[in-house]
C-alpha atoms as a PDB file:
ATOM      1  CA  UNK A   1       0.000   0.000   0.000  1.00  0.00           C
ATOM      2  CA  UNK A   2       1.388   3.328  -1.046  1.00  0.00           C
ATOM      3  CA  UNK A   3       0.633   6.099   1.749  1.00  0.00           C
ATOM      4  CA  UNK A   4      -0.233   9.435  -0.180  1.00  0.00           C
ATOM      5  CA  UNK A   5      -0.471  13.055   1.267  1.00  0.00           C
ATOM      6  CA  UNK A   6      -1.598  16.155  -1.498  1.00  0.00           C
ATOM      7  CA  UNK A   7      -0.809  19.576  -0.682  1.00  0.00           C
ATOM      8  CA  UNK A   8      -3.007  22.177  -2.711  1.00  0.00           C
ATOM      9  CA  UNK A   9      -5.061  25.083  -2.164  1.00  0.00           C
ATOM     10  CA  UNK A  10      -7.772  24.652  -4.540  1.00  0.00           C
ATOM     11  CA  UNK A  11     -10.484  22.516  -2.996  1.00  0.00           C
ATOM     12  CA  UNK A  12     -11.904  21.317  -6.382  1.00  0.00           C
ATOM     13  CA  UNK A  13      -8.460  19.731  -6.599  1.00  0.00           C
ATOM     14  CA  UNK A  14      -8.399  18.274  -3.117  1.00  0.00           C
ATOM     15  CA  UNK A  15     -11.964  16.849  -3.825  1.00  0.00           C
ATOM     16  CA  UNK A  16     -11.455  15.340  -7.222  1.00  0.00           C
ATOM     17  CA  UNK A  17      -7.890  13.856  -6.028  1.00  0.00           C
ATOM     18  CA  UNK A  18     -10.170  12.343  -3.025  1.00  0.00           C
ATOM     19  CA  UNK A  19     -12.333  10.858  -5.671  1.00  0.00           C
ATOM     20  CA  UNK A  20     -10.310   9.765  -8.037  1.00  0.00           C
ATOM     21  CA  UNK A  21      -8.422   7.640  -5.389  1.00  0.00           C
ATOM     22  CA  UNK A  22     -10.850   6.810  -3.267  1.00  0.00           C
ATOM     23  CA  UNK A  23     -11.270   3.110  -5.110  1.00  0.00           C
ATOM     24  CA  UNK A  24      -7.919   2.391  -5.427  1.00  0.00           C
ATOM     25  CA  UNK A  25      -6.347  -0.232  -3.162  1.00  0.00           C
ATOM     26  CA  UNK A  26      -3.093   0.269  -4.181  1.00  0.00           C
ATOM     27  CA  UNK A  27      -3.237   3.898  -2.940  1.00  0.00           C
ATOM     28  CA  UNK A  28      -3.864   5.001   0.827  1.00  0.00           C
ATOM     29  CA  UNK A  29      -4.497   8.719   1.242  1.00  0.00           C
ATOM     30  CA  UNK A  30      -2.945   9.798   4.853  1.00  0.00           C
ATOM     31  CA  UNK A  31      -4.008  13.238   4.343  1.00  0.00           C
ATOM     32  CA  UNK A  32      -4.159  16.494   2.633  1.00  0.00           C
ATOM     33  CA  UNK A  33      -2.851  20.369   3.385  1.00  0.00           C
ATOM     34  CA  UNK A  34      -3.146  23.500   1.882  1.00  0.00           C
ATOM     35  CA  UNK A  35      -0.138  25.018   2.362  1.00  0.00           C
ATOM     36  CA  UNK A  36       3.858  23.864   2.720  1.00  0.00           C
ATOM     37  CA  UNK A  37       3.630  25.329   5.957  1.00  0.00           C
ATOM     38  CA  UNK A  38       0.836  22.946   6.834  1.00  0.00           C
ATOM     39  CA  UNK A  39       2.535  19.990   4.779  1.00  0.00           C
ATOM     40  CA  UNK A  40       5.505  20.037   7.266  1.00  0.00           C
ATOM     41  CA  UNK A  41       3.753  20.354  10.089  1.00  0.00           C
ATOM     42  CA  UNK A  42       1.415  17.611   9.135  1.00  0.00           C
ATOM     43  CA  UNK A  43       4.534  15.260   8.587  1.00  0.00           C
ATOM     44  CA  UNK A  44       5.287  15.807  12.662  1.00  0.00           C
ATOM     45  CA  UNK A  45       2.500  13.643  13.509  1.00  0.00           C
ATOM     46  CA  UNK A  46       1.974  11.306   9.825  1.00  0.00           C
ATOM     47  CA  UNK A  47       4.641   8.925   7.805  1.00  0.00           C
ATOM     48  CA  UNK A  48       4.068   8.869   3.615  1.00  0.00           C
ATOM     49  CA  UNK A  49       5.677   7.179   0.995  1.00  0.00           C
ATOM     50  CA  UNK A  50       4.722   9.737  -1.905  1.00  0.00           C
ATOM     51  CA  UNK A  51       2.995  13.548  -2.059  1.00  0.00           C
ATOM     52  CA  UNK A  52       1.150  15.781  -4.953  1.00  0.00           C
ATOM     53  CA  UNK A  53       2.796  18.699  -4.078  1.00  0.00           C
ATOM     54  CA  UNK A  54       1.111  21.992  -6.321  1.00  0.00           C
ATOM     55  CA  UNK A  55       3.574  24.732  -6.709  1.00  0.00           C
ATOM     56  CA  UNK A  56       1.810  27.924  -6.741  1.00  0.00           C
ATOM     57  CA  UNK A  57       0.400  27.966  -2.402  1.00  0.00           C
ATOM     58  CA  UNK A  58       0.282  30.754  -0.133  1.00  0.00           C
ATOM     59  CA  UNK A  59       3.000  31.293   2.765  1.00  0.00           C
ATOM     60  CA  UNK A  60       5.426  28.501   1.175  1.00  0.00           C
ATOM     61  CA  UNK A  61       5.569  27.898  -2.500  1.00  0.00           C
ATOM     62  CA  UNK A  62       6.088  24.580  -3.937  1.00  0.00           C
ATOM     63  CA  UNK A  63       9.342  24.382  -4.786  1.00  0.00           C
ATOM     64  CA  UNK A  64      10.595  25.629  -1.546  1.00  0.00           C
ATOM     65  CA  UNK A  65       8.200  23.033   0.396  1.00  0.00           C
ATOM     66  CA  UNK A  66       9.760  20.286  -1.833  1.00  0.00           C
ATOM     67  CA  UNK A  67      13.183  21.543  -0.528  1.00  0.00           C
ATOM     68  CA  UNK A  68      12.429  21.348   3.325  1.00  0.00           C
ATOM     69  CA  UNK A  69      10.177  18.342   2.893  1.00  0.00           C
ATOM     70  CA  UNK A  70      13.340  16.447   1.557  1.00  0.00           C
ATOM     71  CA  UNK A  71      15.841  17.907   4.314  1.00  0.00           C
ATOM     72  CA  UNK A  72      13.650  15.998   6.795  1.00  0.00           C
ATOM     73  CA  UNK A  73      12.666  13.362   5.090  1.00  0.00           C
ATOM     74  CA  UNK A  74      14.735  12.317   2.115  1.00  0.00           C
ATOM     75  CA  UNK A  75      13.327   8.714   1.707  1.00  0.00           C
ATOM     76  CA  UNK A  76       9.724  10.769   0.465  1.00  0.00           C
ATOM     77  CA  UNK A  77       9.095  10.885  -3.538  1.00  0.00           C
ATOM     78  CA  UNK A  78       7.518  13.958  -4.538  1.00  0.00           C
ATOM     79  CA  UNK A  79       5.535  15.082  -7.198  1.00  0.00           C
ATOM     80  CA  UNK A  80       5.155  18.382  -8.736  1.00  0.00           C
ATOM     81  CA  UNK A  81       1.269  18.980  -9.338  1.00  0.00           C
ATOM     82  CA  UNK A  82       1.057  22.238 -11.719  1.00  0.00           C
ATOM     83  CA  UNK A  83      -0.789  24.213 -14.286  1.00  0.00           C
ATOM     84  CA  UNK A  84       2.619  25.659 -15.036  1.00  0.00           C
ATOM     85  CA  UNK A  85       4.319  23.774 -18.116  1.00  0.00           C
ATOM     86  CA  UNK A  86       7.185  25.790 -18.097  1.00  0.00           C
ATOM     87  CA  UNK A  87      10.317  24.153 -18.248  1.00  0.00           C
ATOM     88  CA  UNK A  88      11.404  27.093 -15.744  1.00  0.00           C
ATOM     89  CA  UNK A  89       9.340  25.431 -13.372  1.00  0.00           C
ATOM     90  CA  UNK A  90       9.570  22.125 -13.992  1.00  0.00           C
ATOM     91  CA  UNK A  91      13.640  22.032 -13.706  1.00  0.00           C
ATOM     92  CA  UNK A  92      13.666  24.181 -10.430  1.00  0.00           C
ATOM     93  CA  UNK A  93      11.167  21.460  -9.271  1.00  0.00           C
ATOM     94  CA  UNK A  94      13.173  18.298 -10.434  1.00  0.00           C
ATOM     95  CA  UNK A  95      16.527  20.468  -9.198  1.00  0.00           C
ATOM     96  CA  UNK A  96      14.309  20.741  -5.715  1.00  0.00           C
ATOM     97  CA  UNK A  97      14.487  17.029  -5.675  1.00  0.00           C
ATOM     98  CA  UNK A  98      11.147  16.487  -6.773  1.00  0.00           C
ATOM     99  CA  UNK A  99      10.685  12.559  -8.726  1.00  0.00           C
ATOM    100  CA  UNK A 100       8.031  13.856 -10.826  1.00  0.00           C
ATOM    101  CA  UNK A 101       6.183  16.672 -12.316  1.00  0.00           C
ATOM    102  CA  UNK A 102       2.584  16.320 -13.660  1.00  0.00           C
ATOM    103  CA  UNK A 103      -0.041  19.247 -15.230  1.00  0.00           C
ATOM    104  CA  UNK A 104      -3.136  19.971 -13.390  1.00  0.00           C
ATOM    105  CA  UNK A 105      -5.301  18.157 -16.770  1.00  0.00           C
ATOM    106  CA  UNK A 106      -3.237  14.764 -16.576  1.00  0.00           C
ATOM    107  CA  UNK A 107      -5.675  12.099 -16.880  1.00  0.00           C
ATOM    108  CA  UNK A 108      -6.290  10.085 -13.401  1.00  0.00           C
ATOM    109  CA  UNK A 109      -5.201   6.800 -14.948  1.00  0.00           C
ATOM    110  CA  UNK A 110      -1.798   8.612 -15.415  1.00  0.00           C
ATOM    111  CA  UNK A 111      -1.938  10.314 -12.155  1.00  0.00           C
ATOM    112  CA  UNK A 112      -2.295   6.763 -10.134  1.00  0.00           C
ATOM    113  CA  UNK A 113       0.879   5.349 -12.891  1.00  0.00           C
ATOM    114  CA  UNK A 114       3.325   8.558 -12.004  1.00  0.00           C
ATOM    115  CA  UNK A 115       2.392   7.528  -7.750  1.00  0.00           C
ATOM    116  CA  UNK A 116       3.212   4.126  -8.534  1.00  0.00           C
ATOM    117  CA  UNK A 117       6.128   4.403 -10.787  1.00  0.00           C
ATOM    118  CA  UNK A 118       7.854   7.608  -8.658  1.00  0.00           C
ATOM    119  CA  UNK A 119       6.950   5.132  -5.502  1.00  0.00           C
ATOM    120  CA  UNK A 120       9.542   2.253  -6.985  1.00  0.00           C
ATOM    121  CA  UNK A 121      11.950   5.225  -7.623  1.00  0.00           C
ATOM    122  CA  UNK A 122      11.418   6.225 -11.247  1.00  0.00           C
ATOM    123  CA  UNK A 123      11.866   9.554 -12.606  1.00  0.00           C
ATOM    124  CA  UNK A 124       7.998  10.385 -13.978  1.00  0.00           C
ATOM    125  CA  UNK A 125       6.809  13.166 -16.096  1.00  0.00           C
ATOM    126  CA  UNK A 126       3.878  14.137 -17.531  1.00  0.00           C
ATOM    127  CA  UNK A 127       3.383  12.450 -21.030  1.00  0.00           C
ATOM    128  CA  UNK A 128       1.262  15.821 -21.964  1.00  0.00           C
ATOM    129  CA  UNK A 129       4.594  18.136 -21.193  1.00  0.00           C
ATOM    130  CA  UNK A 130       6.851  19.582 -23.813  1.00  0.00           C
ATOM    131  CA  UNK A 131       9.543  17.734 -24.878  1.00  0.00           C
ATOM    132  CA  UNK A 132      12.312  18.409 -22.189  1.00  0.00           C
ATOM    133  CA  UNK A 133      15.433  16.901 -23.707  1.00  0.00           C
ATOM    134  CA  UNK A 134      17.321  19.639 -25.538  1.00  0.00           C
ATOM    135  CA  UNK A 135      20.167  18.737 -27.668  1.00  0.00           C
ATOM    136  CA  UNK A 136      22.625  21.665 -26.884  1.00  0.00           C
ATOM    137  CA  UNK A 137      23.461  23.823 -29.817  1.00  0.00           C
ATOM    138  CA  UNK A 138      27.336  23.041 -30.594  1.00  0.00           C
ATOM    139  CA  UNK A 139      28.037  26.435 -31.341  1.00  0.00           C
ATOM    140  CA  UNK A 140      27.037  27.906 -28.194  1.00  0.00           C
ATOM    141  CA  UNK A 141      29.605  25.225 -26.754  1.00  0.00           C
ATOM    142  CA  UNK A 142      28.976  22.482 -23.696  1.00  0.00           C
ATOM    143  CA  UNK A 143      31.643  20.808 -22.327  1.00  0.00           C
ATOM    144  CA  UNK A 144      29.653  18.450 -20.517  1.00  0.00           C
ATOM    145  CA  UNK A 145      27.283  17.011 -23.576  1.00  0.00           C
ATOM    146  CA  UNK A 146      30.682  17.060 -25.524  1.00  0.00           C
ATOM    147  CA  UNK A 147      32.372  14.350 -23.943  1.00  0.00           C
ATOM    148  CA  UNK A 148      29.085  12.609 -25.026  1.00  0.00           C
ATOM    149  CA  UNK A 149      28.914  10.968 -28.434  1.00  0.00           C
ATOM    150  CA  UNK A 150      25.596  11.607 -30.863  1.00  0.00           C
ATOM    151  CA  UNK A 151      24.887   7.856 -30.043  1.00  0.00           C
ATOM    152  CA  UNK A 152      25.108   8.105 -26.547  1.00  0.00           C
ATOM    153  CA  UNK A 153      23.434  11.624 -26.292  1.00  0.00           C
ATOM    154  CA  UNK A 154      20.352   9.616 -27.799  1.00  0.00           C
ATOM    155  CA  UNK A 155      20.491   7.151 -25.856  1.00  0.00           C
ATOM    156  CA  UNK A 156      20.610   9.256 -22.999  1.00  0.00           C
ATOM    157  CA  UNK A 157      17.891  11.097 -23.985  1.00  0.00           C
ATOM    158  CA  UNK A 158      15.609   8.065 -24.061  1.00  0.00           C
ATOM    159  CA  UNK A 159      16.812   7.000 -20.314  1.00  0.00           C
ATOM    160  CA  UNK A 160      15.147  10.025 -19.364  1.00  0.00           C
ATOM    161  CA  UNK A 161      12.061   9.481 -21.115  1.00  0.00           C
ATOM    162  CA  UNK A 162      11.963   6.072 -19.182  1.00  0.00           C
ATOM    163  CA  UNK A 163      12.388   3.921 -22.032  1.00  0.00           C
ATOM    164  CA  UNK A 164      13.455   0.465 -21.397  1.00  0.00           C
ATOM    165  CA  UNK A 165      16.656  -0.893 -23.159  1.00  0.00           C
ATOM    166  CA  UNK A 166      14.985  -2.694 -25.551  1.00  0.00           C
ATOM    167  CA  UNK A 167      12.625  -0.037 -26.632  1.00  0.00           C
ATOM    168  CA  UNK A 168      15.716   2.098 -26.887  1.00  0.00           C
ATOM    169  CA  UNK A 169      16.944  -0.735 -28.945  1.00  0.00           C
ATOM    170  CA  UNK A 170      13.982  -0.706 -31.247  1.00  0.00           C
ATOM    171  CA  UNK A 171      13.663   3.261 -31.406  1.00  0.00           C
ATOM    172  CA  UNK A 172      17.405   3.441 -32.399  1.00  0.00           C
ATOM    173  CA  UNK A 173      17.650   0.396 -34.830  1.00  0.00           C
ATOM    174  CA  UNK A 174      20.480  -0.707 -33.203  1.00  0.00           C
ATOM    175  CA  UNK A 175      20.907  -4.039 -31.043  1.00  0.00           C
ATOM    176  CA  UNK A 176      19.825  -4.588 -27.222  1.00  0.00           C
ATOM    177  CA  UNK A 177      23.434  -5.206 -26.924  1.00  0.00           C
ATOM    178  CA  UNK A 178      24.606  -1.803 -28.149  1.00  0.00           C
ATOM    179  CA  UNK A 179      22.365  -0.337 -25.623  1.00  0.00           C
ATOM    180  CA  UNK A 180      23.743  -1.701 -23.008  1.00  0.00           C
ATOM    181  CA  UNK A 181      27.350  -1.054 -24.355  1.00  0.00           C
ATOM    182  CA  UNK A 182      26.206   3.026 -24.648  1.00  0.00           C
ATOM    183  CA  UNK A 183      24.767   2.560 -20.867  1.00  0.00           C
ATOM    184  CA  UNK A 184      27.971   1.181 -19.573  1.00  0.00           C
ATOM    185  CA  UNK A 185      29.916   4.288 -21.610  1.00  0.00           C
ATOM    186  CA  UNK A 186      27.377   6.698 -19.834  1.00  0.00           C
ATOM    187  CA  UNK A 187      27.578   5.243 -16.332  1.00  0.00           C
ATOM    188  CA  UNK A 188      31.950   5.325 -16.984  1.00  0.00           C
ATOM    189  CA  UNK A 189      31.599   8.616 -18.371  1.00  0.00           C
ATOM    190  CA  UNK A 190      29.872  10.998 -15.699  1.00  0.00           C
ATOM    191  CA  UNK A 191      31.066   7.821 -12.976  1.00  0.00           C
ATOM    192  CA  UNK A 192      27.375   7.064 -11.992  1.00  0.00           C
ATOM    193  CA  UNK A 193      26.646   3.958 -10.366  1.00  0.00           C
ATOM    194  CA  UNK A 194      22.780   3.198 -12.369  1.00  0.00           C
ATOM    195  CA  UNK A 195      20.414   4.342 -14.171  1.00  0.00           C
ATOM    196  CA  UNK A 196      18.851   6.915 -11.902  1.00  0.00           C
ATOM    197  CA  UNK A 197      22.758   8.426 -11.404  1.00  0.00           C
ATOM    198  CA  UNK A 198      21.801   8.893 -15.231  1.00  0.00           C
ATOM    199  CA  UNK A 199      18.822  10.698 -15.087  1.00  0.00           C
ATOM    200  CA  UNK A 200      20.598  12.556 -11.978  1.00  0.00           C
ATOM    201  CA  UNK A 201      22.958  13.640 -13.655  1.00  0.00           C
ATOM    202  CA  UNK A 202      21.139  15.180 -17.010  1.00  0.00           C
ATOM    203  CA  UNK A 203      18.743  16.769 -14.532  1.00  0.00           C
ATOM    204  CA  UNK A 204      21.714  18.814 -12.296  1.00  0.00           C
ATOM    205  CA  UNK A 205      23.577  19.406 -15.241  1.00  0.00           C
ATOM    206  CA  UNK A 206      20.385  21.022 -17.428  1.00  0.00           C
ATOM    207  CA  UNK A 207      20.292  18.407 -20.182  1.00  0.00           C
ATOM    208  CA  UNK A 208      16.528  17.291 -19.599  1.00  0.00           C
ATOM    209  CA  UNK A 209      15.512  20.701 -21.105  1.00  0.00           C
END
């Protein structure tokens, strides 16, 4: 059972979240506040796994919540809840340490798959955002992308997107094998340990956007 908390201000959001969930058995929701202010104080007295955090709240914004949520409680997966789909906002929300970042008119079938999949420690984002992988314009130089090869760059790209090797095999034309050899390049290259030191990476070093 994954325990759930949602922080927004809008009480048609609160209410539909509460409805939407309220069959699911998978999903146990521990409790709701309007405010980061509230959110920490309500995680005094309640344990979660996962929380729905909005970004735009009175007294404590978002992304700042995120940030002192996480300095207590590290082992918590959040998930930015927004009408914003700014990539502003949505990389100062995955820099905050949030694991995913979903808009306000994602379906509720996704909204239960980004609780589950953040919950088993996946990087999730909204399938209805832009595009955030931006291949950095050579002449405006990047040392970092540039000890990256075009082939590994892509196959970078679809580690973020959450693509599993052998649809990065099939998207590529190239064999499950190569894949993994491009991985193993990656994970020697920026000396990460997995595939979330990936997607860590990209996201501190602004090549998700």
């Amino acid at each position: 059972m994954i325990e759930l908390v949602i922080v927004d201000d809008h009480p048609l959001i609160l209410d539909g979240m509460k409805t939407a969930l309220k069959e699911n058995k998978e999903i146990m929701l521990r409790g709701v506040a309007e405010s980061g202010i509230k959110l920490l104080e309500m995680l005094k007295f309640i344990s979660c796994d996962v929380i729905i955090m909005d970004i735009n709240m009175p007294d404590m914004d978002g992304i700042e919540a995120t940030q002192q949520v996480l300095k207590k409680h590290p082992e918590i997966k959040i998930i930015a809840f927004s009408q914003y789909d700014d990539k502003h906002f949505i990389r100062r929300m995955l820099k905050s340490g949030a694991r995913g970042y979903l808009l306000k008119n994602t379906s509720t079938d996704e909204i239960i798959n980004a609780i589950k999949e953040v919950n088993r420690g996946v990087l999730f984002l909204g399938n209805n955002l832009p595009n955030l992988y931006k291949k950095q314009d050579s002449r405006k130089g990047m040392p970092l992308i540039s000890i990256l090869t075009k082939r590994e760059q892509d196959v970078l790209k679809l580690i973020c997107q959450e693509k599993s090797t052998k649809e990065i095999a099939s998207e590529l034309f190239i064999s499950i094998h190569t894949v993994e050899t491009h991985r193993a390049n990656l994970l020697s290259k920026i000396k990460a340990r997995n595939t979330a030191g990936i997607v860590k990476w990209a996201i501190q070093n602004d090549l998700l956007f």
